[in-house]
N, C-alpha and C. Protein backbone atom coordinates (compact mmCIF):
# COMPACT_ATOMS: atom_id res chain seq x y z
N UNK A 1 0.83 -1.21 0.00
CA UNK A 1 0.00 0.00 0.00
C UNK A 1 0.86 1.25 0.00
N UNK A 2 1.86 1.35 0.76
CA UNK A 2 3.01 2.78 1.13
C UNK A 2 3.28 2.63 -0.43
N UNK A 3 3.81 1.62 -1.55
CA UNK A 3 4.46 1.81 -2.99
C UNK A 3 3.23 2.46 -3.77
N UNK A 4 1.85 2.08 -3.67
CA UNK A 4 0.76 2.82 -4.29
C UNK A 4 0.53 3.70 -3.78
N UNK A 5 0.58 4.28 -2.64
CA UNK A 5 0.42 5.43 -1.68
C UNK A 5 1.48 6.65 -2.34
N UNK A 6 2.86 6.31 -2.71
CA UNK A 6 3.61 7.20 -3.03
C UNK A 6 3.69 7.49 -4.29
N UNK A 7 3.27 6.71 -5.31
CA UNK A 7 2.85 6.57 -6.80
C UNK A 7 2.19 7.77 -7.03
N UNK A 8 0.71 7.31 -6.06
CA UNK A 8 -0.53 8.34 -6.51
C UNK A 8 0.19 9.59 -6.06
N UNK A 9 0.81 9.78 -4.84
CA UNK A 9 0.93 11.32 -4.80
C UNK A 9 2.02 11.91 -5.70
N UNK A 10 2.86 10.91 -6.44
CA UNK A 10 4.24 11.52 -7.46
C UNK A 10 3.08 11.80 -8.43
N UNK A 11 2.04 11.01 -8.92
CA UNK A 11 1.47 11.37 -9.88
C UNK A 11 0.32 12.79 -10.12
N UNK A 12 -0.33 13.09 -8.48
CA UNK A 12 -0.87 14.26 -8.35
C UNK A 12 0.17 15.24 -8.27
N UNK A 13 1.10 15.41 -7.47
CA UNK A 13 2.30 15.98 -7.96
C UNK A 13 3.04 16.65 -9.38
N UNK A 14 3.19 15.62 -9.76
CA UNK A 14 3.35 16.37 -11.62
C UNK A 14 2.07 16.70 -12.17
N UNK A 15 0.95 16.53 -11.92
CA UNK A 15 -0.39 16.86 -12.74
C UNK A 15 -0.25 18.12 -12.04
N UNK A 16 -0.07 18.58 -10.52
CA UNK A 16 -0.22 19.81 -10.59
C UNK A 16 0.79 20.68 -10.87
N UNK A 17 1.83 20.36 -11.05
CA UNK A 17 3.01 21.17 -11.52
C UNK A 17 2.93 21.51 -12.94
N UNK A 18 2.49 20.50 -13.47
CA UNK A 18 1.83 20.97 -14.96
C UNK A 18 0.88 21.79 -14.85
N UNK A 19 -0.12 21.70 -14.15
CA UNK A 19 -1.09 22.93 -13.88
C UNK A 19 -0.41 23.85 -13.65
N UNK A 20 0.15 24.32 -12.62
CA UNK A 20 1.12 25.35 -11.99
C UNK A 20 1.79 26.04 -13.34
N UNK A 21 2.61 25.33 -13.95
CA UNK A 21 3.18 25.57 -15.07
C UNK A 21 2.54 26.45 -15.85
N UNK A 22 1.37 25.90 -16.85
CA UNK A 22 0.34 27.00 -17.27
C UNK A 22 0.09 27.77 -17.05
N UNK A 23 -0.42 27.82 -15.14
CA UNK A 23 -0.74 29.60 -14.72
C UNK A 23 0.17 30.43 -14.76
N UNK A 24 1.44 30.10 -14.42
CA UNK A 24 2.59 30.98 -14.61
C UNK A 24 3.01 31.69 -15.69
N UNK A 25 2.92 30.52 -17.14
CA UNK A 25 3.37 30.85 -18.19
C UNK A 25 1.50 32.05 -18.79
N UNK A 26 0.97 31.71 -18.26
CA UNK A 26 -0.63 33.03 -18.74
C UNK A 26 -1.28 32.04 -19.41
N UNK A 27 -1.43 31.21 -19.26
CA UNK A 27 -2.38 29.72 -20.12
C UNK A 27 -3.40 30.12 -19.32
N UNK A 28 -4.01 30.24 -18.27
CA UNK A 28 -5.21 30.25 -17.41
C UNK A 28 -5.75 31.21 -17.17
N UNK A 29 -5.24 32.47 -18.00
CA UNK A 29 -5.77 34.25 -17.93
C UNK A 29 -6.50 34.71 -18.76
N UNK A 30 -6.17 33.72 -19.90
CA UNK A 30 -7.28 34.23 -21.20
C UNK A 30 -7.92 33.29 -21.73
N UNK A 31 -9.53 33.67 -21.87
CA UNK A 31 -10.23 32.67 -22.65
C UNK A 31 -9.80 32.29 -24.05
N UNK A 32 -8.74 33.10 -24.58
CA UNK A 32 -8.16 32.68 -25.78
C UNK A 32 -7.18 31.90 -25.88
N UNK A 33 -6.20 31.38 -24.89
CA UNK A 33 -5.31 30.48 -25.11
C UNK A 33 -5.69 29.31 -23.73
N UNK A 34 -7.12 29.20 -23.30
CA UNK A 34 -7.50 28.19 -22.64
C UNK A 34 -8.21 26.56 -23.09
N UNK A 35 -7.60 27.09 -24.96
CA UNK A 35 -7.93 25.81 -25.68
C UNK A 35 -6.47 25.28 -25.66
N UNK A 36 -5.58 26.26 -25.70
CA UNK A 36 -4.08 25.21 -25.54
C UNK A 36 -3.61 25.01 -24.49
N UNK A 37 -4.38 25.40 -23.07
CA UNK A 37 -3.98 24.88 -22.00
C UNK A 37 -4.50 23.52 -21.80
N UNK A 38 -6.28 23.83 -22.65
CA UNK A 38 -6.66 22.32 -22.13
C UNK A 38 -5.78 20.90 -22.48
N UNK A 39 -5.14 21.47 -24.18
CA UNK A 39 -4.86 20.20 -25.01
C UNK A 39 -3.52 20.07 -23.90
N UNK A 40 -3.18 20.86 -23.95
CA UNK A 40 -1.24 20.61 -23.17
C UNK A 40 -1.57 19.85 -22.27
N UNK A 41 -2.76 20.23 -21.05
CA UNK A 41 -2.63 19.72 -19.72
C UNK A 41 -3.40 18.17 -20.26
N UNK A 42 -4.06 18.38 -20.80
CA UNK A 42 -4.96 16.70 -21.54
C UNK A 42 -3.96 16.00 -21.86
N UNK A 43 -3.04 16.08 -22.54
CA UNK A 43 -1.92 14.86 -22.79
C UNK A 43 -0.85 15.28 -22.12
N UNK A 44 -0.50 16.18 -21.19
CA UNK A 44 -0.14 15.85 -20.33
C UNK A 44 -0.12 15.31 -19.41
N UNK A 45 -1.49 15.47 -19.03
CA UNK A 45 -2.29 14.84 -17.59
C UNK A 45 -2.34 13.61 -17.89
N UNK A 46 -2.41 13.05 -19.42
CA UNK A 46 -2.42 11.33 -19.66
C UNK A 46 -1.33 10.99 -19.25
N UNK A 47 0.02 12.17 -20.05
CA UNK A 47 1.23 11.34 -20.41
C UNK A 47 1.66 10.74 -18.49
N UNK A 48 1.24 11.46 -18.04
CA UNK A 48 1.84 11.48 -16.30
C UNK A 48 1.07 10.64 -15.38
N UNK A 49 -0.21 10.34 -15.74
CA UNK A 49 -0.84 9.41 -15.29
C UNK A 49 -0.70 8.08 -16.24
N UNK A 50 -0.44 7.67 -17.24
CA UNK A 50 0.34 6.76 -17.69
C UNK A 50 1.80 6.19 -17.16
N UNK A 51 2.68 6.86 -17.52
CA UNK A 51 4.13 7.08 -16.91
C UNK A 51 3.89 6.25 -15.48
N UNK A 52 3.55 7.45 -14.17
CA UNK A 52 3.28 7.24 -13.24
C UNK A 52 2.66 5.65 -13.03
N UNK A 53 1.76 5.64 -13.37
CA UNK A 53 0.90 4.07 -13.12
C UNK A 53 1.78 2.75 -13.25
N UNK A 54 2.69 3.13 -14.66
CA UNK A 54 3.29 2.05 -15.01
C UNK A 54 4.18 1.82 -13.89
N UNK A 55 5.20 2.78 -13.50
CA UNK A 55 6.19 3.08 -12.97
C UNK A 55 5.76 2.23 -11.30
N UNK A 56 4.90 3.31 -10.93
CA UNK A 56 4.38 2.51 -9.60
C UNK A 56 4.03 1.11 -9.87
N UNK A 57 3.56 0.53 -10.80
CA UNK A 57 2.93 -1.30 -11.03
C UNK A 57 4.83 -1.98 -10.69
N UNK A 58 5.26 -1.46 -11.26
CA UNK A 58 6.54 -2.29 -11.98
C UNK A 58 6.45 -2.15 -10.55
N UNK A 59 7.32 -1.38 -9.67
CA UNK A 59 7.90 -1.00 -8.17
C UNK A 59 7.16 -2.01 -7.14
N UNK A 60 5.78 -2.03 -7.50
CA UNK A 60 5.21 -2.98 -6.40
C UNK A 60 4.86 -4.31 -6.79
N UNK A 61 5.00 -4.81 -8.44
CA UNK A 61 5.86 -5.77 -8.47
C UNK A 61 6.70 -6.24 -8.16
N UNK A 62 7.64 -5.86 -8.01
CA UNK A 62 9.04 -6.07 -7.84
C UNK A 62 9.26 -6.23 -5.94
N UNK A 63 8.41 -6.02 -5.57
CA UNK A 63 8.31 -6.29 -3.73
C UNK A 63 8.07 -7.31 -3.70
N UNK A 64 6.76 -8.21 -4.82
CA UNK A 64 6.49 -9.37 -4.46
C UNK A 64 7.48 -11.01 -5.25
N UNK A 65 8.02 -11.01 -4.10
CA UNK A 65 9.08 -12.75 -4.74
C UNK A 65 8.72 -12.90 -5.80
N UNK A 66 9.75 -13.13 -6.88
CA UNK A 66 9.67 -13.54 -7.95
C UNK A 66 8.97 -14.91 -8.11
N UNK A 67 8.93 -15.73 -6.68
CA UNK A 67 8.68 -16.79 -7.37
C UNK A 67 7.16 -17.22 -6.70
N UNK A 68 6.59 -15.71 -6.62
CA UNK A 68 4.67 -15.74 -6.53
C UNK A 68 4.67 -15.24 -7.50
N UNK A 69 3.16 -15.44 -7.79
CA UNK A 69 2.80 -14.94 -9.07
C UNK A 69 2.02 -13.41 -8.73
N UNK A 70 2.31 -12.64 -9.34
CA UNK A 70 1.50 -11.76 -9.68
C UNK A 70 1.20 -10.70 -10.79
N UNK A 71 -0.42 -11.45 -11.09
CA UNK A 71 -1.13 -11.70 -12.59
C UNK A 71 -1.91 -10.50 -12.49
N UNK A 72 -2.91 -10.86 -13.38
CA UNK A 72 -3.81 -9.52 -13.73
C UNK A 72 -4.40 -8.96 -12.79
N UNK A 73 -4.92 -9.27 -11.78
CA UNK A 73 -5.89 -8.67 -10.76
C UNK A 73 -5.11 -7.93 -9.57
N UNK A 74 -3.55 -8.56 -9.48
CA UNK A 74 -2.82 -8.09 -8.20
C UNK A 74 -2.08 -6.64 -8.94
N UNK A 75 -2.40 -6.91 -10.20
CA UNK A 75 -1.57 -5.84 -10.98
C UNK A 75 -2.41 -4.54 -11.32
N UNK A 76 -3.86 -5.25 -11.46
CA UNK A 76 -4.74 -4.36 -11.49
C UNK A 76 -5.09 -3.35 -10.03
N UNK A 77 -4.98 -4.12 -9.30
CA UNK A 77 -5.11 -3.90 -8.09
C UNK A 77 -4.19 -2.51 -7.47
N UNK A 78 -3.28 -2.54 -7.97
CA UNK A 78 -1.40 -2.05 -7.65
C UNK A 78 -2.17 -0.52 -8.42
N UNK A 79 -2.89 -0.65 -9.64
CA UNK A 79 -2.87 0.55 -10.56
C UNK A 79 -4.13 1.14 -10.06
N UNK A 80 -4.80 0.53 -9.14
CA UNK A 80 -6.44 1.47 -9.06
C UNK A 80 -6.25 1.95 -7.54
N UNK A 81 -5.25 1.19 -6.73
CA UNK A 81 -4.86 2.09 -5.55
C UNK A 81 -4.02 3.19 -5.88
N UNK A 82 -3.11 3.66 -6.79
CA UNK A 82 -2.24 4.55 -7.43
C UNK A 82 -3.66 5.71 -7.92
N UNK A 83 -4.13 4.50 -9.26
CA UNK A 83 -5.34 6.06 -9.19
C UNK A 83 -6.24 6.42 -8.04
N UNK A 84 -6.84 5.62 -7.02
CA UNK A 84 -7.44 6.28 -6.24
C UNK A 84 -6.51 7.52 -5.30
N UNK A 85 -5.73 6.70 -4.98
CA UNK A 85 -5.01 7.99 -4.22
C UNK A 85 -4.27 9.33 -4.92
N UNK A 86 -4.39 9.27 -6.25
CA UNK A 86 -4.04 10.23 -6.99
C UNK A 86 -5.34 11.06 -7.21
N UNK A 87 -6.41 10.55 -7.48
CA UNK A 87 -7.59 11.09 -7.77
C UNK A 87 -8.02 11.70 -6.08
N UNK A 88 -7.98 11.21 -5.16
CA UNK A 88 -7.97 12.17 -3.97
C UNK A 88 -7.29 13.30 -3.47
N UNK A 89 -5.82 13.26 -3.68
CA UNK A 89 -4.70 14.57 -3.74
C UNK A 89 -5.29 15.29 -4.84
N UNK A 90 -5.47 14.83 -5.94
CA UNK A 90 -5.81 15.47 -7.27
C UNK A 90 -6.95 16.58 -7.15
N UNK A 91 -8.04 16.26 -6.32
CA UNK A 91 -9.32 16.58 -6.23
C UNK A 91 -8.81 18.03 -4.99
N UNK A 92 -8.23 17.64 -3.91
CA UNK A 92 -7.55 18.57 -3.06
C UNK A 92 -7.03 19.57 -3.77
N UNK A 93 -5.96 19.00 -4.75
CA UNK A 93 -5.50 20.10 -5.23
C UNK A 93 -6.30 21.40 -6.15
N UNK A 94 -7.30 20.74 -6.47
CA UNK A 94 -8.10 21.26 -7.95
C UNK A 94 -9.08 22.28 -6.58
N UNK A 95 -9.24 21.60 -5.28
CA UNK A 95 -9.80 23.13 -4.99
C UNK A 95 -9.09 23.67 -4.38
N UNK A 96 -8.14 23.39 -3.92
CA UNK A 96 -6.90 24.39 -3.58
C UNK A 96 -6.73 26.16 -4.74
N UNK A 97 -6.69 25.37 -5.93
CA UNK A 97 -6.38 25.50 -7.68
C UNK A 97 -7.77 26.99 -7.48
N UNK A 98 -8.54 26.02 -7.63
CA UNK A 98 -9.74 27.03 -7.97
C UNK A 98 -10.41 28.33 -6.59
N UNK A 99 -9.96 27.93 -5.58
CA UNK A 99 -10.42 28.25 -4.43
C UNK A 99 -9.34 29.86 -4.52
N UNK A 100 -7.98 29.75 -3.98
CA UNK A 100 -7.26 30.32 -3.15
C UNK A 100 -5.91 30.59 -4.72
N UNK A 101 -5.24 29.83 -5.57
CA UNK A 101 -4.23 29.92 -5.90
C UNK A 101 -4.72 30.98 -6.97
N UNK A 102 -5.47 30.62 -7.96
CA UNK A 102 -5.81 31.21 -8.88
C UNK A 102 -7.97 31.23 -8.99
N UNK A 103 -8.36 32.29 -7.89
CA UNK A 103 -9.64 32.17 -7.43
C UNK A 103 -10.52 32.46 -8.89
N UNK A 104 -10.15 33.46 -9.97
CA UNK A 104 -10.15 33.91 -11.29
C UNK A 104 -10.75 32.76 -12.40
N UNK A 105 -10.19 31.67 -12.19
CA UNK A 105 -10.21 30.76 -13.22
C UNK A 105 -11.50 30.06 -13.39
N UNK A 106 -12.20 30.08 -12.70
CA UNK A 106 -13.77 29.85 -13.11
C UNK A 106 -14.45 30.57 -13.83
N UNK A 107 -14.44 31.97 -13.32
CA UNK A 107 -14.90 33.06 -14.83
C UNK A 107 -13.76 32.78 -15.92
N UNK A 108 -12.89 32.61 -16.47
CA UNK A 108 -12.49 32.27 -17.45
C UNK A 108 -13.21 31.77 -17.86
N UNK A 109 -13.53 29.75 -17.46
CA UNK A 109 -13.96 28.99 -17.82
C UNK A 109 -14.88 28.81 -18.47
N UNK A 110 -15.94 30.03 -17.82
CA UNK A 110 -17.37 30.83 -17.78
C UNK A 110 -17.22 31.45 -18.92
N UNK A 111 -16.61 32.34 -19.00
CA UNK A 111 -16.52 33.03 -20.29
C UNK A 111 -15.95 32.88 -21.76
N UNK A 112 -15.07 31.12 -21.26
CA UNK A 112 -14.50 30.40 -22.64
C UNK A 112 -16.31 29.58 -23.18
N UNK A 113 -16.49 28.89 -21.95
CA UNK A 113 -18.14 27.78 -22.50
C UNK A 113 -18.75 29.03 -22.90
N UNK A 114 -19.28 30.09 -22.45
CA UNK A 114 -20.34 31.17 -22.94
C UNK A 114 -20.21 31.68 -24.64
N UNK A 115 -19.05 31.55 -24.87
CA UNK A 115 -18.31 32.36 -26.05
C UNK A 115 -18.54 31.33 -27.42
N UNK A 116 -18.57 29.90 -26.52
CA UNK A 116 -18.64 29.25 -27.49
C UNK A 116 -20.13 28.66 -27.82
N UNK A 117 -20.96 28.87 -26.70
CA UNK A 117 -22.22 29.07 -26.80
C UNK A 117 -22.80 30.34 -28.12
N UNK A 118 -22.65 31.27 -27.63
CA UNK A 118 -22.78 32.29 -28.24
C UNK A 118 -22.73 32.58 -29.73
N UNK A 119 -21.18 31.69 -30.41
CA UNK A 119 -20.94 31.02 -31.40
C UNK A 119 -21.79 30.07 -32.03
N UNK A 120 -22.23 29.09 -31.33
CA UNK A 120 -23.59 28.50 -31.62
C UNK A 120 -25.02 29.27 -32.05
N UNK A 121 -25.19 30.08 -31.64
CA UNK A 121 -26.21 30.99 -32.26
C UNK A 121 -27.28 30.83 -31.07
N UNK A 122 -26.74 30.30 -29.61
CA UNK A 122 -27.37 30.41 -28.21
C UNK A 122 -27.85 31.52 -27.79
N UNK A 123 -28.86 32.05 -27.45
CA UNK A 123 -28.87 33.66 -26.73
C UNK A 123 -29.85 33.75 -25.51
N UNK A 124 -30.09 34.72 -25.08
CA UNK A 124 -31.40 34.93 -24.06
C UNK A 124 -31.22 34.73 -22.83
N UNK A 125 -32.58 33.82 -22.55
CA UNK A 125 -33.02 33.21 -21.91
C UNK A 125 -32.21 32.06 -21.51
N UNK A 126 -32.01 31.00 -22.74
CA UNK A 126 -31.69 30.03 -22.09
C UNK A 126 -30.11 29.97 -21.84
N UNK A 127 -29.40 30.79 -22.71
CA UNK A 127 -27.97 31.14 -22.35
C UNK A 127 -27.68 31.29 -21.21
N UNK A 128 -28.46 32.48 -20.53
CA UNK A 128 -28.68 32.88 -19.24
C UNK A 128 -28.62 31.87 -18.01
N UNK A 129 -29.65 30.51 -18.31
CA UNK A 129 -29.80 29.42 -17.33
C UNK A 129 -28.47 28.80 -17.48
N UNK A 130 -28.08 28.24 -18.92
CA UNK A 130 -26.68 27.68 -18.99
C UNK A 130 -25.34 28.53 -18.31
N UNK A 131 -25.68 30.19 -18.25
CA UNK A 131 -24.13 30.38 -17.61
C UNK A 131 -24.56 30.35 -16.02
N UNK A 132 -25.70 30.39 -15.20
CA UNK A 132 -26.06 30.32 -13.93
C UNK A 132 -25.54 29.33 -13.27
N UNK A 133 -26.01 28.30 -14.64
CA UNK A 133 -25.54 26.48 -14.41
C UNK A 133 -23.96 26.29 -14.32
N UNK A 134 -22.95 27.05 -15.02
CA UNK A 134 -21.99 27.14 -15.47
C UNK A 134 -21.16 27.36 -14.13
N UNK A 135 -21.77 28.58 -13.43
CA UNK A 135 -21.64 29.35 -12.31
C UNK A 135 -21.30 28.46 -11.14
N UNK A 136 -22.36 27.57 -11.02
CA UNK A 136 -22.26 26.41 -10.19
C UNK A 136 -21.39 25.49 -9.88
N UNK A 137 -21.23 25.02 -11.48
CA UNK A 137 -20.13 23.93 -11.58
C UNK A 137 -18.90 23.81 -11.87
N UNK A 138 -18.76 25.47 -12.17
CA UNK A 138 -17.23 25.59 -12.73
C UNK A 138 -16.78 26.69 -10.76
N UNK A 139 -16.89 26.30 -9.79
CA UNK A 139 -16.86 26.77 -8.41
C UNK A 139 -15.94 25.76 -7.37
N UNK A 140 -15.26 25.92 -7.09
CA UNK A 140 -13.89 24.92 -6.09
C UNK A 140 -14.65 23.55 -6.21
N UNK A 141 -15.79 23.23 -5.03
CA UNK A 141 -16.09 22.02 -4.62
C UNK A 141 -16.70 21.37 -5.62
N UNK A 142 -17.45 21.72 -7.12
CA UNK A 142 -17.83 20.79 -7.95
C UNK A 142 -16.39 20.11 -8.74
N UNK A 143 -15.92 21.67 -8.94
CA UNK A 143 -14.49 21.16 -9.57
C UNK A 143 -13.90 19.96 -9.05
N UNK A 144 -13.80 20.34 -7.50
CA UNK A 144 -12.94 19.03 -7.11
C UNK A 144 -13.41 17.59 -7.75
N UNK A 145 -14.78 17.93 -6.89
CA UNK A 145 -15.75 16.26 -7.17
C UNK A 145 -15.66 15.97 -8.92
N UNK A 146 -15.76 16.82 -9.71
CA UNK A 146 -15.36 16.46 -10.87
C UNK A 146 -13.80 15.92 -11.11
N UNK A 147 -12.99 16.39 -10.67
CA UNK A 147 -11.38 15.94 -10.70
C UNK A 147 -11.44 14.33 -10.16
N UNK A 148 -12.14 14.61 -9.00
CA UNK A 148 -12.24 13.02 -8.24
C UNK A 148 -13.16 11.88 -9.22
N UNK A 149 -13.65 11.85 -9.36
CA UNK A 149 -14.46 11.38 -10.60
C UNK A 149 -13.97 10.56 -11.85
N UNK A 150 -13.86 11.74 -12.45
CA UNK A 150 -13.04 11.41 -13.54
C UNK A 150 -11.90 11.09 -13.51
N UNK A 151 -11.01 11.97 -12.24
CA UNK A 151 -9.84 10.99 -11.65
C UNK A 151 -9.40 9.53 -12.19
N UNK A 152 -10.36 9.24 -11.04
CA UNK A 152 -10.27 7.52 -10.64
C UNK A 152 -10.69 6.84 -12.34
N UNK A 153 -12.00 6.95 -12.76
CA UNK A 153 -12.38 6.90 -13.66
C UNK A 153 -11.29 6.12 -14.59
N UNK A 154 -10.65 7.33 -14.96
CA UNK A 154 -9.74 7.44 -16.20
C UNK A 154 -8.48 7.00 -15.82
N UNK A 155 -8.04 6.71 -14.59
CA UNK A 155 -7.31 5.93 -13.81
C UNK A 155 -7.34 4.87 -13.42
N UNK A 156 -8.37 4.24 -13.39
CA UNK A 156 -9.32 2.65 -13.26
C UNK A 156 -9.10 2.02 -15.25
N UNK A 157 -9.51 2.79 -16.15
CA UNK A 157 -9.10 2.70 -17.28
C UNK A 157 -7.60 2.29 -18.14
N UNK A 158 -6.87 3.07 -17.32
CA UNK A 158 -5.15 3.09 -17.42
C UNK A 158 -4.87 2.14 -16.80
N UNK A 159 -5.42 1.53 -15.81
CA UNK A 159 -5.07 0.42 -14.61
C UNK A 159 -5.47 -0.87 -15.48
N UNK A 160 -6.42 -0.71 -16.16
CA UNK A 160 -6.58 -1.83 -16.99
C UNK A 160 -5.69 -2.28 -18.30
N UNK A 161 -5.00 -1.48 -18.77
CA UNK A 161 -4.24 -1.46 -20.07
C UNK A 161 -2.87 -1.74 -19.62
N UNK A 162 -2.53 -1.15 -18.25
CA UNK A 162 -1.31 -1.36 -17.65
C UNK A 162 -0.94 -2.73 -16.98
N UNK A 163 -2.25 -3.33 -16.72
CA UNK A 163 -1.68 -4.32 -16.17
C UNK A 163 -2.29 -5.04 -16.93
N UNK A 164 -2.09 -5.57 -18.26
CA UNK A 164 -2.26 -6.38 -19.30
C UNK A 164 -1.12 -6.60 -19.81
N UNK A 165 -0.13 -5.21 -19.44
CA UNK A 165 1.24 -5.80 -20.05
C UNK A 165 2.59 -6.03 -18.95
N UNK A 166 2.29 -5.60 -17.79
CA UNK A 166 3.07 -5.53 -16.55
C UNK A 166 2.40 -7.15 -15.60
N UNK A 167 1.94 -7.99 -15.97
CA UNK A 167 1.44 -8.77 -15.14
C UNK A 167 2.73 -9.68 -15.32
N UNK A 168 3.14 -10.69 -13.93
CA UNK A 168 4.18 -11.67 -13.86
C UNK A 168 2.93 -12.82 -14.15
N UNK A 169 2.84 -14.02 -14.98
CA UNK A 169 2.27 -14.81 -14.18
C UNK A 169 3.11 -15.83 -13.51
N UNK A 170 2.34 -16.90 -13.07
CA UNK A 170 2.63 -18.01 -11.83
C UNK A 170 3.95 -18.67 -12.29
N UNK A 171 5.11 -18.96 -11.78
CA UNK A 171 6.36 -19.72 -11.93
C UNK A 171 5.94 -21.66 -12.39
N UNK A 172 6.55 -21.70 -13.41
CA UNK A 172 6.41 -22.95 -13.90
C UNK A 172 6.60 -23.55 -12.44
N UNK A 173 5.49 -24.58 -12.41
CA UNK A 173 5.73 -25.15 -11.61
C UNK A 173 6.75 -27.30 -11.93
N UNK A 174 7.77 -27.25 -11.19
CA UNK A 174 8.31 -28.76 -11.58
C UNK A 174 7.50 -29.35 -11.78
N UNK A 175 7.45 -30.68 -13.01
CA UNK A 175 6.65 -31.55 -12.86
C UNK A 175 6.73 -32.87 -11.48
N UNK A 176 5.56 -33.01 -10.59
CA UNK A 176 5.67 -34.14 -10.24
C UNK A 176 6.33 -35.13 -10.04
N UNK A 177 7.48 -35.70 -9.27
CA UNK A 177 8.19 -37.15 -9.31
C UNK A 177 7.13 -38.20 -9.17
């Protein structure tokens, strides 16, 4: 558990330093370059939750004797404690993120979905309900629960692909005298 325990937090770790990264460099100030923050941090956020997952499987492989087996489910197992505990720091951080570091970044968000509403040929009335709605969910604590979510999610997903190719199985066993 301590080798998946330290996984998930190396892996919330670089997801938010990559975040961090963006706000610094002005990725998170304008609704105009918050389509290349998303793509950067989107395959970023894979490339590091990939990386990470693998990295942690191999490590807590490698604790258990070579000469047990451990197959798909102990491997699976290794990668959905990594994402859960990444998807919990993750979720911390995201209202940390939205709350206190950069409090701003929800009206962005607000004003990137509205814009592109608007673009749609949306107006009024019901625009109006959609940015109220917007209001709501783009606010620290949905954010988080959304981070946590999709977190695990998409981390439960990676856990499956990863340990399809990281699995030991069972040591030939001698035949019988």
């Amino acid at each position: 558990m301590k080798t998946c325990a330290l996984y998930g937090f190396i892996s919330m770790l670089a997801g938010a330093f990559l975040v961090l990264v963006l706000y610094f460099i002005g990725f998170h100030s304008d609704p105009a370059k918050l389509g290349a923050a998303k793509a950067i941090g989107g395959f970023g956020g894979l490339a590091i939750a990939i990386a990470v997952t693998a990295l942690g499987v191999k490590a807590r492989r490698e604790e258990v004797p070579a000469a047990e087996e451990f197959g798909y489910g102990a491997t699976l197992w290794a990668g959905v404690l990594i994402s859960l505990v990444a998807a919990i720091l993750s979720a911390i951080f995201t209202y940390a993120y939205h709350a206190f570091i950069n409090p701003g970044f929800s009206e962005i968000l607000i004003q990137d979905a509205m814009s592109k509403l608007e673009a749609k040929g949306i107006s009024g009335d019901q625009l109006e309900k959609i940015e109220s709605f917007n209001r709501i969910m783009f606010s620290p604590l949905p954010m988080a629960l959304i981070a946590l979510v999709f977190g695990f999610i998409g981390g439960v997903i990676i856990s499956l692909v990863v340990a399809a190719f990281l699995k030991r199985p069972s040591p030939a066993q001698p035949p019988a005298v």
